[in-house]
C-alpha atoms as a PDB file:
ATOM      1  CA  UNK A   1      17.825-109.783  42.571  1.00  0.00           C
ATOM      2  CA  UNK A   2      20.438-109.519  39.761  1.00  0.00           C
ATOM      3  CA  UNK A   3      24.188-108.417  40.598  1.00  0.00           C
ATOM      4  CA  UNK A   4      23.817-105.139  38.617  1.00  0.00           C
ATOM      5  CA  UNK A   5      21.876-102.548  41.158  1.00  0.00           C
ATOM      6  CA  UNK A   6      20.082-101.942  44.587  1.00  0.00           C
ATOM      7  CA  UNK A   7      16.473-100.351  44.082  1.00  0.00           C
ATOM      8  CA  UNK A   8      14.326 -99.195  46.874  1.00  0.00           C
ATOM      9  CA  UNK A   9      10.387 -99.297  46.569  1.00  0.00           C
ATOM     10  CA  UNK A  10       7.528 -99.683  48.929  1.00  0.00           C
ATOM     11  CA  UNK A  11       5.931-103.183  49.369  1.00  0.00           C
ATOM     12  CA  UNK A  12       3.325-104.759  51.498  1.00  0.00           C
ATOM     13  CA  UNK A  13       2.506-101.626  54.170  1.00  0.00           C
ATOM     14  CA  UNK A  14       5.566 -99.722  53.071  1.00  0.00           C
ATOM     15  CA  UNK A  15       7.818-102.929  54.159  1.00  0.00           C
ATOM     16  CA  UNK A  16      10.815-101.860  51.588  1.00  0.00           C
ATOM     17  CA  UNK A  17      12.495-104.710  49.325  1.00  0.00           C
ATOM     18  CA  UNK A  18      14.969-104.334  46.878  1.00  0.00           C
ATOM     19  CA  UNK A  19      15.633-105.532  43.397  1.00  0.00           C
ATOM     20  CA  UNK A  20      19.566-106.235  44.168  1.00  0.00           C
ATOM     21  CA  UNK A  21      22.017-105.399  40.963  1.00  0.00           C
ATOM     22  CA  UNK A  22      25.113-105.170  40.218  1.00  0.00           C
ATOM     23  CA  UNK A  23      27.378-105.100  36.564  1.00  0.00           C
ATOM     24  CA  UNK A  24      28.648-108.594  35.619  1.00  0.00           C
ATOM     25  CA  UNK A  25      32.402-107.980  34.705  1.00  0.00           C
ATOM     26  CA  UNK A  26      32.894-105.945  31.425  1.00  0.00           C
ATOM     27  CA  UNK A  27      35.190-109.377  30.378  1.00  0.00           C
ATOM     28  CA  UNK A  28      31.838-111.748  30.985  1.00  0.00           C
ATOM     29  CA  UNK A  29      29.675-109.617  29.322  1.00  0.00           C
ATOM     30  CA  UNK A  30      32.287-108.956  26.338  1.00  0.00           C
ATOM     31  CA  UNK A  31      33.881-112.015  26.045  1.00  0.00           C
ATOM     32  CA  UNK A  32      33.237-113.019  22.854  1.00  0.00           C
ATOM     33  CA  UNK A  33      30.239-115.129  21.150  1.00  0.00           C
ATOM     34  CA  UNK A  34      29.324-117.974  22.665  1.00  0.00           C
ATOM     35  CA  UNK A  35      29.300-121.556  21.605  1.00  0.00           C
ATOM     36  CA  UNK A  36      26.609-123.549  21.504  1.00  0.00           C
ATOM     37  CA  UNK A  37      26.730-127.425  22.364  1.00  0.00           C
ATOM     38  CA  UNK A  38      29.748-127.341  24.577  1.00  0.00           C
ATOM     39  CA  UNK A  39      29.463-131.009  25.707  1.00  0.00           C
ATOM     40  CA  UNK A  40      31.583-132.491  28.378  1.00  0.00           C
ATOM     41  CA  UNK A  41      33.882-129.290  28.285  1.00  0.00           C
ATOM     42  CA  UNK A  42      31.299-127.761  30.092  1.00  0.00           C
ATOM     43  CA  UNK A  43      29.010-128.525  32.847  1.00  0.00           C
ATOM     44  CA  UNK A  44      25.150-129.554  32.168  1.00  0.00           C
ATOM     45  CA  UNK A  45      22.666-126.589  31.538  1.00  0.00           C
ATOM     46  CA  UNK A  46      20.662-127.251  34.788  1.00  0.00           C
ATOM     47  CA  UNK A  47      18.492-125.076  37.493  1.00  0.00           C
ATOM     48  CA  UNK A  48      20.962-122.904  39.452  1.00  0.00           C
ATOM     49  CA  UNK A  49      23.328-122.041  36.537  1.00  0.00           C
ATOM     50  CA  UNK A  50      24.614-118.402  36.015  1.00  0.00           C
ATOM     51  CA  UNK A  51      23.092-116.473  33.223  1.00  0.00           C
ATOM     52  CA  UNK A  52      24.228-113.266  32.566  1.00  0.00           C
ATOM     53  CA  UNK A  53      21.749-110.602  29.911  1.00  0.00           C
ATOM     54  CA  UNK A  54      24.162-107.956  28.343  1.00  0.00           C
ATOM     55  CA  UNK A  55      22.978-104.639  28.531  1.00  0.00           C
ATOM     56  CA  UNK A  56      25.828-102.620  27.501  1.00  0.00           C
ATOM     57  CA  UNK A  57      29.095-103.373  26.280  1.00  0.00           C
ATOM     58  CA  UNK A  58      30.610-103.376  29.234  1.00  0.00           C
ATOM     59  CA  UNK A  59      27.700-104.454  32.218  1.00  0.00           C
ATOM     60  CA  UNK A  60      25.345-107.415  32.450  1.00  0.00           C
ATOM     61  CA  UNK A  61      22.464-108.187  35.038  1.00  0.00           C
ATOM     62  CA  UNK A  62      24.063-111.684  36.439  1.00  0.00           C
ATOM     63  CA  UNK A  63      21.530-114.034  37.524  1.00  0.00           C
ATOM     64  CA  UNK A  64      20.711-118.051  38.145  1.00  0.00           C
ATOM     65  CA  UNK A  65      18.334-119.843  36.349  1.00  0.00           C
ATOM     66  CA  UNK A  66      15.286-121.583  38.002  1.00  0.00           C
ATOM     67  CA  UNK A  67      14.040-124.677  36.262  1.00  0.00           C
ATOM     68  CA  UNK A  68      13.776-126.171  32.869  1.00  0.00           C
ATOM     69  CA  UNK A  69      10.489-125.895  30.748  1.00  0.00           C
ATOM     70  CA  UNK A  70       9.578-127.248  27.836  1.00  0.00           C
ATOM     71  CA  UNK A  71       7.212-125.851  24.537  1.00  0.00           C
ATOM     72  CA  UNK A  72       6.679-127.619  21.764  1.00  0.00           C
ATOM     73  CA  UNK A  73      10.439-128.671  20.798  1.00  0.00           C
ATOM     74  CA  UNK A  74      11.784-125.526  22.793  1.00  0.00           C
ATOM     75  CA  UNK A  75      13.835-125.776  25.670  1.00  0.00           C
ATOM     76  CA  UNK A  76      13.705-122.940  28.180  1.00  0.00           C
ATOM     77  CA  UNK A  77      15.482-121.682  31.262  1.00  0.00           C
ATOM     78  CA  UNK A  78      13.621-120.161  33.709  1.00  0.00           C
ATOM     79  CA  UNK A  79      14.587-117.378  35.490  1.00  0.00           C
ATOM     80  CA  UNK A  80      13.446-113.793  36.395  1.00  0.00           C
ATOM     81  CA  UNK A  81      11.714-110.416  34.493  1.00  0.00           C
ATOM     82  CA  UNK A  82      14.238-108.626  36.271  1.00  0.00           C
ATOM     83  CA  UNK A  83      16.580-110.249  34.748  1.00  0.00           C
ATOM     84  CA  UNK A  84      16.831-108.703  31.591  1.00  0.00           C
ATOM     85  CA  UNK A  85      15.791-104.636  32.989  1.00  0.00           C
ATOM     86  CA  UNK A  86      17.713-102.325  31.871  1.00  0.00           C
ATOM     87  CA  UNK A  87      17.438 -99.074  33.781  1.00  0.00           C
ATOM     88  CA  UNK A  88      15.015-100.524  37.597  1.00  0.00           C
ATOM     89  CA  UNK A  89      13.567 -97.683  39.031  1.00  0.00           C
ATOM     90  CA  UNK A  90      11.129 -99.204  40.724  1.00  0.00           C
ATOM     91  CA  UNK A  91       9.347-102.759  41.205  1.00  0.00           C
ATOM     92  CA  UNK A  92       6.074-102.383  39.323  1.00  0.00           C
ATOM     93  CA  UNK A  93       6.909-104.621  35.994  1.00  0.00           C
ATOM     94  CA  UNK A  94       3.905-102.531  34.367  1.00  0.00           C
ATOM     95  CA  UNK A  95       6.455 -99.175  34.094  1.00  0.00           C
ATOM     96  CA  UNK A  96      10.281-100.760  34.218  1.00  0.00           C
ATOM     97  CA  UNK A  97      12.081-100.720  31.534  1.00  0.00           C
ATOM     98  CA  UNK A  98      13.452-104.528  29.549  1.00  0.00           C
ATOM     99  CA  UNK A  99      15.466-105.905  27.456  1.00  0.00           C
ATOM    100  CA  UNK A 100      13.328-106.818  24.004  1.00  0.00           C
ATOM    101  CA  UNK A 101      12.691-110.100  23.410  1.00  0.00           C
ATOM    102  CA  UNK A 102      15.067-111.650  21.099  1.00  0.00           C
ATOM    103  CA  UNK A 103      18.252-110.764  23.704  1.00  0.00           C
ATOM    104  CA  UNK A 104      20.792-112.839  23.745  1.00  0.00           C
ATOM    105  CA  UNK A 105      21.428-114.299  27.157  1.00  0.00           C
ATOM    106  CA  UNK A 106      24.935-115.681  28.287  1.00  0.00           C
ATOM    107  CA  UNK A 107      24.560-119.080  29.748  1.00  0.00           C
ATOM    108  CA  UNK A 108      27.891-119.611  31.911  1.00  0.00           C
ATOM    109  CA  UNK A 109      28.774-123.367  31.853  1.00  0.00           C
ATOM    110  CA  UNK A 110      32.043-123.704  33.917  1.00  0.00           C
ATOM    111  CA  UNK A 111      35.322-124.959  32.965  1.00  0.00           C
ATOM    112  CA  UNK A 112      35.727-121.952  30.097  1.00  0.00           C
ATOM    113  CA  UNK A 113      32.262-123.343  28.392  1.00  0.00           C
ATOM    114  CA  UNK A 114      29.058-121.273  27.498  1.00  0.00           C
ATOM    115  CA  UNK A 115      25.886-121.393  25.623  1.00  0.00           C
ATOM    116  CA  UNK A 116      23.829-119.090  24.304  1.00  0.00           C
ATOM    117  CA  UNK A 117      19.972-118.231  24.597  1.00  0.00           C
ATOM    118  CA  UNK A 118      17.379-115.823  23.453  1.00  0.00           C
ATOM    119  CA  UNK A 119      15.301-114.139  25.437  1.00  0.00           C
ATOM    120  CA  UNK A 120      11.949-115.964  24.767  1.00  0.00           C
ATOM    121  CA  UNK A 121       9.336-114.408  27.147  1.00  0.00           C
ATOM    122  CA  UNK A 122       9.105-111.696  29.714  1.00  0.00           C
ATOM    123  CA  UNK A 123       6.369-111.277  32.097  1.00  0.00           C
ATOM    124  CA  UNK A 124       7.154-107.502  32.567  1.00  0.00           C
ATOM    125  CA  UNK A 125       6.976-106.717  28.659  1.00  0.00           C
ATOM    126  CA  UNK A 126       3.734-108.624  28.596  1.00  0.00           C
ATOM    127  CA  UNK A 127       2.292-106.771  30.939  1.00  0.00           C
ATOM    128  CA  UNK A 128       2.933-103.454  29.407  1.00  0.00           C
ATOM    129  CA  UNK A 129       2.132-104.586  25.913  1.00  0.00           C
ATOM    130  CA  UNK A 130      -1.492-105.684  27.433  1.00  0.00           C
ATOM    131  CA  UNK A 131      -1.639-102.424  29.538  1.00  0.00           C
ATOM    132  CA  UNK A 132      -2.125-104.235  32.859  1.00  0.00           C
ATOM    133  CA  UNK A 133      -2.563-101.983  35.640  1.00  0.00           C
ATOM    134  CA  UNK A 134      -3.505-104.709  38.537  1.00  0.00           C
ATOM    135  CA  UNK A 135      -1.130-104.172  41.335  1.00  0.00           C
ATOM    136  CA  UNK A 136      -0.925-107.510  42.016  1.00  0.00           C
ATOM    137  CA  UNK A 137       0.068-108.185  38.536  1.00  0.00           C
ATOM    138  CA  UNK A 138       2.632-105.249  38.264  1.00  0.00           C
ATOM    139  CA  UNK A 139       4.111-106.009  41.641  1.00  0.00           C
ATOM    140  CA  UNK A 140       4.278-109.738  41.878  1.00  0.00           C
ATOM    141  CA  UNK A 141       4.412-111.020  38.316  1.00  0.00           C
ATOM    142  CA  UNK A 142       8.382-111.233  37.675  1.00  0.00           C
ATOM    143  CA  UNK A 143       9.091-114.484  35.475  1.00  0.00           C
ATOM    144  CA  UNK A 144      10.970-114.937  32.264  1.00  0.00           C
ATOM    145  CA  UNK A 145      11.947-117.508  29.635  1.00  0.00           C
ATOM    146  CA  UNK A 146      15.454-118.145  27.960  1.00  0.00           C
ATOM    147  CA  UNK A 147      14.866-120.300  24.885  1.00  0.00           C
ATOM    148  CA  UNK A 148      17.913-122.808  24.096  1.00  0.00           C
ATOM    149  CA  UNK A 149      19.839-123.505  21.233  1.00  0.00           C
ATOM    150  CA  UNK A 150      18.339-126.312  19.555  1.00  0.00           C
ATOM    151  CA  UNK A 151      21.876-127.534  19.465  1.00  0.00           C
ATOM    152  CA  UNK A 152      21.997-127.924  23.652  1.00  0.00           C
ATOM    153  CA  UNK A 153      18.988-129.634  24.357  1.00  0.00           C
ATOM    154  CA  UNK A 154      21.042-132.837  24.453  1.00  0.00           C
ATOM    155  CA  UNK A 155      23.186-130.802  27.191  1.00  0.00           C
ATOM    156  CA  UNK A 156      20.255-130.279  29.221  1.00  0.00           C
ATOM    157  CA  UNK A 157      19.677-131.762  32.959  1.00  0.00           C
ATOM    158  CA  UNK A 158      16.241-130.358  34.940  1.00  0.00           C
ATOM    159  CA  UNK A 159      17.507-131.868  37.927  1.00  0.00           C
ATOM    160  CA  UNK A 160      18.472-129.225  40.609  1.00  0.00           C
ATOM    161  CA  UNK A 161      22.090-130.454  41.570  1.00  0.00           C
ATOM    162  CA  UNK A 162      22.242-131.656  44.810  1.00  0.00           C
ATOM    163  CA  UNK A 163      18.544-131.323  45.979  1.00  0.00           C
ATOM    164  CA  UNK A 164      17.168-133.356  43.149  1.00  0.00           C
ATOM    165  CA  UNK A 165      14.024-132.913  41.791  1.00  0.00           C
ATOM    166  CA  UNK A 166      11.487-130.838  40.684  1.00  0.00           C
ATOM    167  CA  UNK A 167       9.163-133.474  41.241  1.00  0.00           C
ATOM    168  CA  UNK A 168       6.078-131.307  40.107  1.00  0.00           C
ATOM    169  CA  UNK A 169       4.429-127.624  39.859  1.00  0.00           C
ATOM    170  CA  UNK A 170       2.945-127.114  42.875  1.00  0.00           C
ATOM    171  CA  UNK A 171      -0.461-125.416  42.466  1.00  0.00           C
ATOM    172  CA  UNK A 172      -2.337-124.921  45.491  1.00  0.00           C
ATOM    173  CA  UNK A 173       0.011-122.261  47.075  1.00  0.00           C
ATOM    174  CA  UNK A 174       1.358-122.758  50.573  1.00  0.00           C
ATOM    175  CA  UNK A 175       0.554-122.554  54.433  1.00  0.00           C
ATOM    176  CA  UNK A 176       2.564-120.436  56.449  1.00  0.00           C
ATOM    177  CA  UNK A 177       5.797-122.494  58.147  1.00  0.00           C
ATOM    178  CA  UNK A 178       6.192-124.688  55.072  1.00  0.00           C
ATOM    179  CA  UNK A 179       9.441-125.811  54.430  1.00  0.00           C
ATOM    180  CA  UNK A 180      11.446-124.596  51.888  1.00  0.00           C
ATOM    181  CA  UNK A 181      14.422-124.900  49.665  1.00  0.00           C
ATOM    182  CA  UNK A 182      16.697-123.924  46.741  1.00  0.00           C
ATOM    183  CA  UNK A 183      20.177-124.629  44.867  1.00  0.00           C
ATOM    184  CA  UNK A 184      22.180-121.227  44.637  1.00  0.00           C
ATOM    185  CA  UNK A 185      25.920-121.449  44.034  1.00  0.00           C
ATOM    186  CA  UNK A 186      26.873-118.537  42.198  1.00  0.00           C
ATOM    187  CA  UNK A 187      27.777-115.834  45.066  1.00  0.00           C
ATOM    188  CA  UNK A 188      30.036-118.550  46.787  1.00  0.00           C
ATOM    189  CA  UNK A 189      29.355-119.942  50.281  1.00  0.00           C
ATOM    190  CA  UNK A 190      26.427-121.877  51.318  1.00  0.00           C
ATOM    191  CA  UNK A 191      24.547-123.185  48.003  1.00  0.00           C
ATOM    192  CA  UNK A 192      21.864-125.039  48.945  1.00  0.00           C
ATOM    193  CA  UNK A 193      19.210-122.492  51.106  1.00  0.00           C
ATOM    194  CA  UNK A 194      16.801-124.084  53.571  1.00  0.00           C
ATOM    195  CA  UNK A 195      13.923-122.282  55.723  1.00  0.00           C
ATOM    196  CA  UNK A 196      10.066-121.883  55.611  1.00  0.00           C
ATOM    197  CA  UNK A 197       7.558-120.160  54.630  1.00  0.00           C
ATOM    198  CA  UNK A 198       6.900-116.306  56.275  1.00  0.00           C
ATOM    199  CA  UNK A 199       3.174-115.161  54.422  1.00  0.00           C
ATOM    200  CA  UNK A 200       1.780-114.573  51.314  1.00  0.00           C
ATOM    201  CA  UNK A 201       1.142-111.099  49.397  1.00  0.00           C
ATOM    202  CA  UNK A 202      -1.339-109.884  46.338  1.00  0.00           C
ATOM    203  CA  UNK A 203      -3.269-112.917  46.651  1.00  0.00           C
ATOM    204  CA  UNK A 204      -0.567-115.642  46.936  1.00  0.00           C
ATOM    205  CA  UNK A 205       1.038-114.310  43.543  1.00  0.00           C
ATOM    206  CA  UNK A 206       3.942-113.508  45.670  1.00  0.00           C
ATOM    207  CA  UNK A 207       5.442-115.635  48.828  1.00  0.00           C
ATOM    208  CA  UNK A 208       8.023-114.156  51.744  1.00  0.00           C
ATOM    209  CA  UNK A 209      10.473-116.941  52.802  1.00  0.00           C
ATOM    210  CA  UNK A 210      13.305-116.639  55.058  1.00  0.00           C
ATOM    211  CA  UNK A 211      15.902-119.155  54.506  1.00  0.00           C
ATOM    212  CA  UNK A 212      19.315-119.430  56.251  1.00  0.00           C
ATOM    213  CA  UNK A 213      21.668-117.673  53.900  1.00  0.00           C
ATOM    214  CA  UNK A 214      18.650-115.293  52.429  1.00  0.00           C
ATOM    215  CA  UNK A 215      19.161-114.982  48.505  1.00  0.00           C
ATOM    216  CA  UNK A 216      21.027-111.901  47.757  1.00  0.00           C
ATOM    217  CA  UNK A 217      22.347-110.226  44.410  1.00  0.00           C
ATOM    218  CA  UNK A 218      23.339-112.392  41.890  1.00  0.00           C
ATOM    219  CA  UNK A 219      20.669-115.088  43.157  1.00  0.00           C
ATOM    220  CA  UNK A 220      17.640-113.447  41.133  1.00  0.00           C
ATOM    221  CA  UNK A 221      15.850-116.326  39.018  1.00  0.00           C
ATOM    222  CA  UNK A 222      16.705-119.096  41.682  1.00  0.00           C
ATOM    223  CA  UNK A 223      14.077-121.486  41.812  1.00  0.00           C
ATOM    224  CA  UNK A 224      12.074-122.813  45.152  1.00  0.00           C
ATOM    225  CA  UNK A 225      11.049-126.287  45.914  1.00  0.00           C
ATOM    226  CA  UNK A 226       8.735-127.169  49.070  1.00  0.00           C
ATOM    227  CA  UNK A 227       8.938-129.992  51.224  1.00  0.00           C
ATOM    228  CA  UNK A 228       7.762-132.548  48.706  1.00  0.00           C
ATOM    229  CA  UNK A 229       9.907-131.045  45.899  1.00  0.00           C
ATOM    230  CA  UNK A 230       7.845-129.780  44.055  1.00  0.00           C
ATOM    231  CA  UNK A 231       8.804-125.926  42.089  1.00  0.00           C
ATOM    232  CA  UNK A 232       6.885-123.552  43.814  1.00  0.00           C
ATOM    233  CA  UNK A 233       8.878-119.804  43.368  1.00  0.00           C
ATOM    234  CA  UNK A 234      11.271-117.533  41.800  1.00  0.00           C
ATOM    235  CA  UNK A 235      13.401-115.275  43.329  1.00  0.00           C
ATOM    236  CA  UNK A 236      12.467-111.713  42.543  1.00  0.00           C
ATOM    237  CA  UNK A 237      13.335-109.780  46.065  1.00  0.00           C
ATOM    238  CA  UNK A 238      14.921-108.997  49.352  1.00  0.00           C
ATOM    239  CA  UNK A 239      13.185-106.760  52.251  1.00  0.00           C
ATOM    240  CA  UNK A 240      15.162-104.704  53.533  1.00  0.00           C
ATOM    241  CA  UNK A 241      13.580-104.209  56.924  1.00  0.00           C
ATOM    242  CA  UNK A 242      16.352-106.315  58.794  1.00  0.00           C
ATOM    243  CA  UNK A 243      14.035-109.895  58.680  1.00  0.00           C
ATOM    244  CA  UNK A 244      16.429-111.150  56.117  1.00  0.00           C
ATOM    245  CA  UNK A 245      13.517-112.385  53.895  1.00  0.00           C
ATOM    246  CA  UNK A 246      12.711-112.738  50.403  1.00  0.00           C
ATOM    247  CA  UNK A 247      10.205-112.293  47.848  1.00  0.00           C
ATOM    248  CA  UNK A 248       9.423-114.886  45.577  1.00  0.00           C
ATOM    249  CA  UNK A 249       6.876-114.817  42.642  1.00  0.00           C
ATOM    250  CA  UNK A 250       4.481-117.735  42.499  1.00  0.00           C
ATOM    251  CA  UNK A 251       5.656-120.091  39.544  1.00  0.00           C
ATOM    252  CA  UNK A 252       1.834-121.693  38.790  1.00  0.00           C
ATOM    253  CA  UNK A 253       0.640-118.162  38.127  1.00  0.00           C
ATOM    254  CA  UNK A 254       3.672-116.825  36.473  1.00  0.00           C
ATOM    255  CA  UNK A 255       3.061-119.895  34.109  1.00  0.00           C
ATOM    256  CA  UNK A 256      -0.879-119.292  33.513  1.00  0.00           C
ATOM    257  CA  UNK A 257       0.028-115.505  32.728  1.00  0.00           C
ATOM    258  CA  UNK A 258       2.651-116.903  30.258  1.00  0.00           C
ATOM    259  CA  UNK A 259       0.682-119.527  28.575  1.00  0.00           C
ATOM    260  CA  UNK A 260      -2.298-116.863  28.260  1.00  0.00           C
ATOM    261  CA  UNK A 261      -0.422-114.175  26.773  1.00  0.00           C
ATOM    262  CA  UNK A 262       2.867-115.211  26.350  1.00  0.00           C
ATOM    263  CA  UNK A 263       2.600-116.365  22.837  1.00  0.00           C
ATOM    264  CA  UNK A 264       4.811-119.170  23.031  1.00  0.00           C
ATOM    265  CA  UNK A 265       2.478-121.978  22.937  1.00  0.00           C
ATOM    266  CA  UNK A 266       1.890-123.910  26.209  1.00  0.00           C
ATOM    267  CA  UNK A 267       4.977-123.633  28.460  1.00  0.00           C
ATOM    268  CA  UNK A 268       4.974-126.317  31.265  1.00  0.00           C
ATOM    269  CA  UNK A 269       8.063-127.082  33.941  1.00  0.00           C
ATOM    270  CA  UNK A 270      10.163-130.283  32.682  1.00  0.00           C
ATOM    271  CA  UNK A 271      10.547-132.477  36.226  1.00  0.00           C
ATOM    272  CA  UNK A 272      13.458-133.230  37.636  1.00  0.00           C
ATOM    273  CA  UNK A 273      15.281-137.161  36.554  1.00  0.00           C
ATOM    274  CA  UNK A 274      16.596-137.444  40.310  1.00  0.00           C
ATOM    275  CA  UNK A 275      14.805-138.368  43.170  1.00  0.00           C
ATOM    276  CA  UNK A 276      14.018-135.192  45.831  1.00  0.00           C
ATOM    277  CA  UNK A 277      16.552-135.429  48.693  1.00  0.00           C
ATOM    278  CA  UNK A 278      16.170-132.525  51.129  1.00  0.00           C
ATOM    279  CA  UNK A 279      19.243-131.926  53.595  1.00  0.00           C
ATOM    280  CA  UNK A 280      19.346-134.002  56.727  1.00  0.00           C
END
């Protein structure tokens, strides 16, 4: 759910989500380069920070990073396929249209300070590369990697501000009424969402959650921690059938897909350096 523009498609039984989007300001995405290793003008590059993928002059999808992974001595930001479309249609990552890899990507830092990524990996341009035609695949496999300037990786924090953690990848999936939570902050308002688990969908590649605020535009990327901590999901989508839910794409599969075809060497999550402290 980037800020850039709303697409309607038929999910689950014709339940109907949306892939939220709307332009970034023409001054964000034009505002001149951006400099790596900001430092202390700026704050940490950290899950839940805005990252905006030009793709005109003038417009950029606006979305929030999940977690931190590491490669080899890369650095990545998580967040998702989405992200970097530039003309959604539809949901099926096997026919939309990306971004190539290589993009630069806008990392928003606060206080007047950015950084600057590349566009890394990109489930959706994977998939059409390999030809994948496996609903499940097409539908539910929305995940993307922003690799950092060499220069930040001292500027790095994989702690999700205020929640703490990741404390692991969770792998096993999860039962229905499992807590949930995430770090949000860029669409002002309530910034850390809380909730549970609704159901599962195209064999637990993809998990409905309703939290209290939902994720909406702008939120696309955000990453999801259960009850222990540990990163579970990626925002990809909001139903539209008044439940307030969303759509989140599994983050242990996403990450198999990647390190199987991604061609980035072995990608795994980085864990979080502060304890997991859930509200209340």
């Amino acid at each position: 759910m980037n800020r850039r523009r709303t697409v309607l498609h038929a999910v689950a039984a014709l339940v109907a989500a949306a892939v939220l989007g709307v332009a970034g300001p023409a001054s964000a995405a034009a505002a001149g380069p951006a400099v790596p290793g900001q430092g202390s003008s700026g704050e940490p590059i950290s899950p839940g920070i805005l990252m905006l993928s030009p793709v005109s002059e003038s417009a950029a999808n606006a979305c929030t990073a999940s977690f931190v992974f590491k490669s080899g001595g890369t650095t990545y930001l998580g967040y998702a396929a989405h992200c970097a479309g530039t003309s959604l249609t539809g949901l099926s990552g096997c026919r939309e249209k990306t971004l190539p890899l290589g993009s630069t990507v806008l990392i928003e830092r606060g206080n007047g300070a950015s950084s600057t990524g590349r566009l890394a990996y990109n489930s959706w341009a994977t998939m059409q590369r390999r030809g994948e035609t496996d609903q499940s695949l097409c539908m539910f496999n929305d995940f993307a990697l922003v690799a950092l300037d060499p220069s930040d990786a001292g500027e790095v924090d994989p702690s999700v501000p205020i929640l703490g953690g990741p404390t692991a990848l969770d792998t096993d999936g999860l039962r229905s009424g499992e807590p949930v939570f995430s770090y949000q902050p860029n669409n002002g308002g309530t910034v850390v969402k809380e909730g549970k688990t609704v159901s599962d969908s195209g064999g637990g590649r993809s998990h409905r959650v309703n939290t209290t605020p939902p994720g909406r535009p702008g939120d696309s990327g955000s990453g999801y921690l259960d009850g222990n901590g540990m990163a579970f999901g990626v925002l990809s989508t909001q139903f539209l059938d008044g439940t307030g839910t969303n759509g989140l794409t599994d983050l242990a599969m996403a990450l198999t897909y990647a390190n199987q075809y991604g061609g980035i060497g072995r990608v795994a999550l980085v864990p979080g350096t502060e304890p997991f402290a859930p509200p209340g």
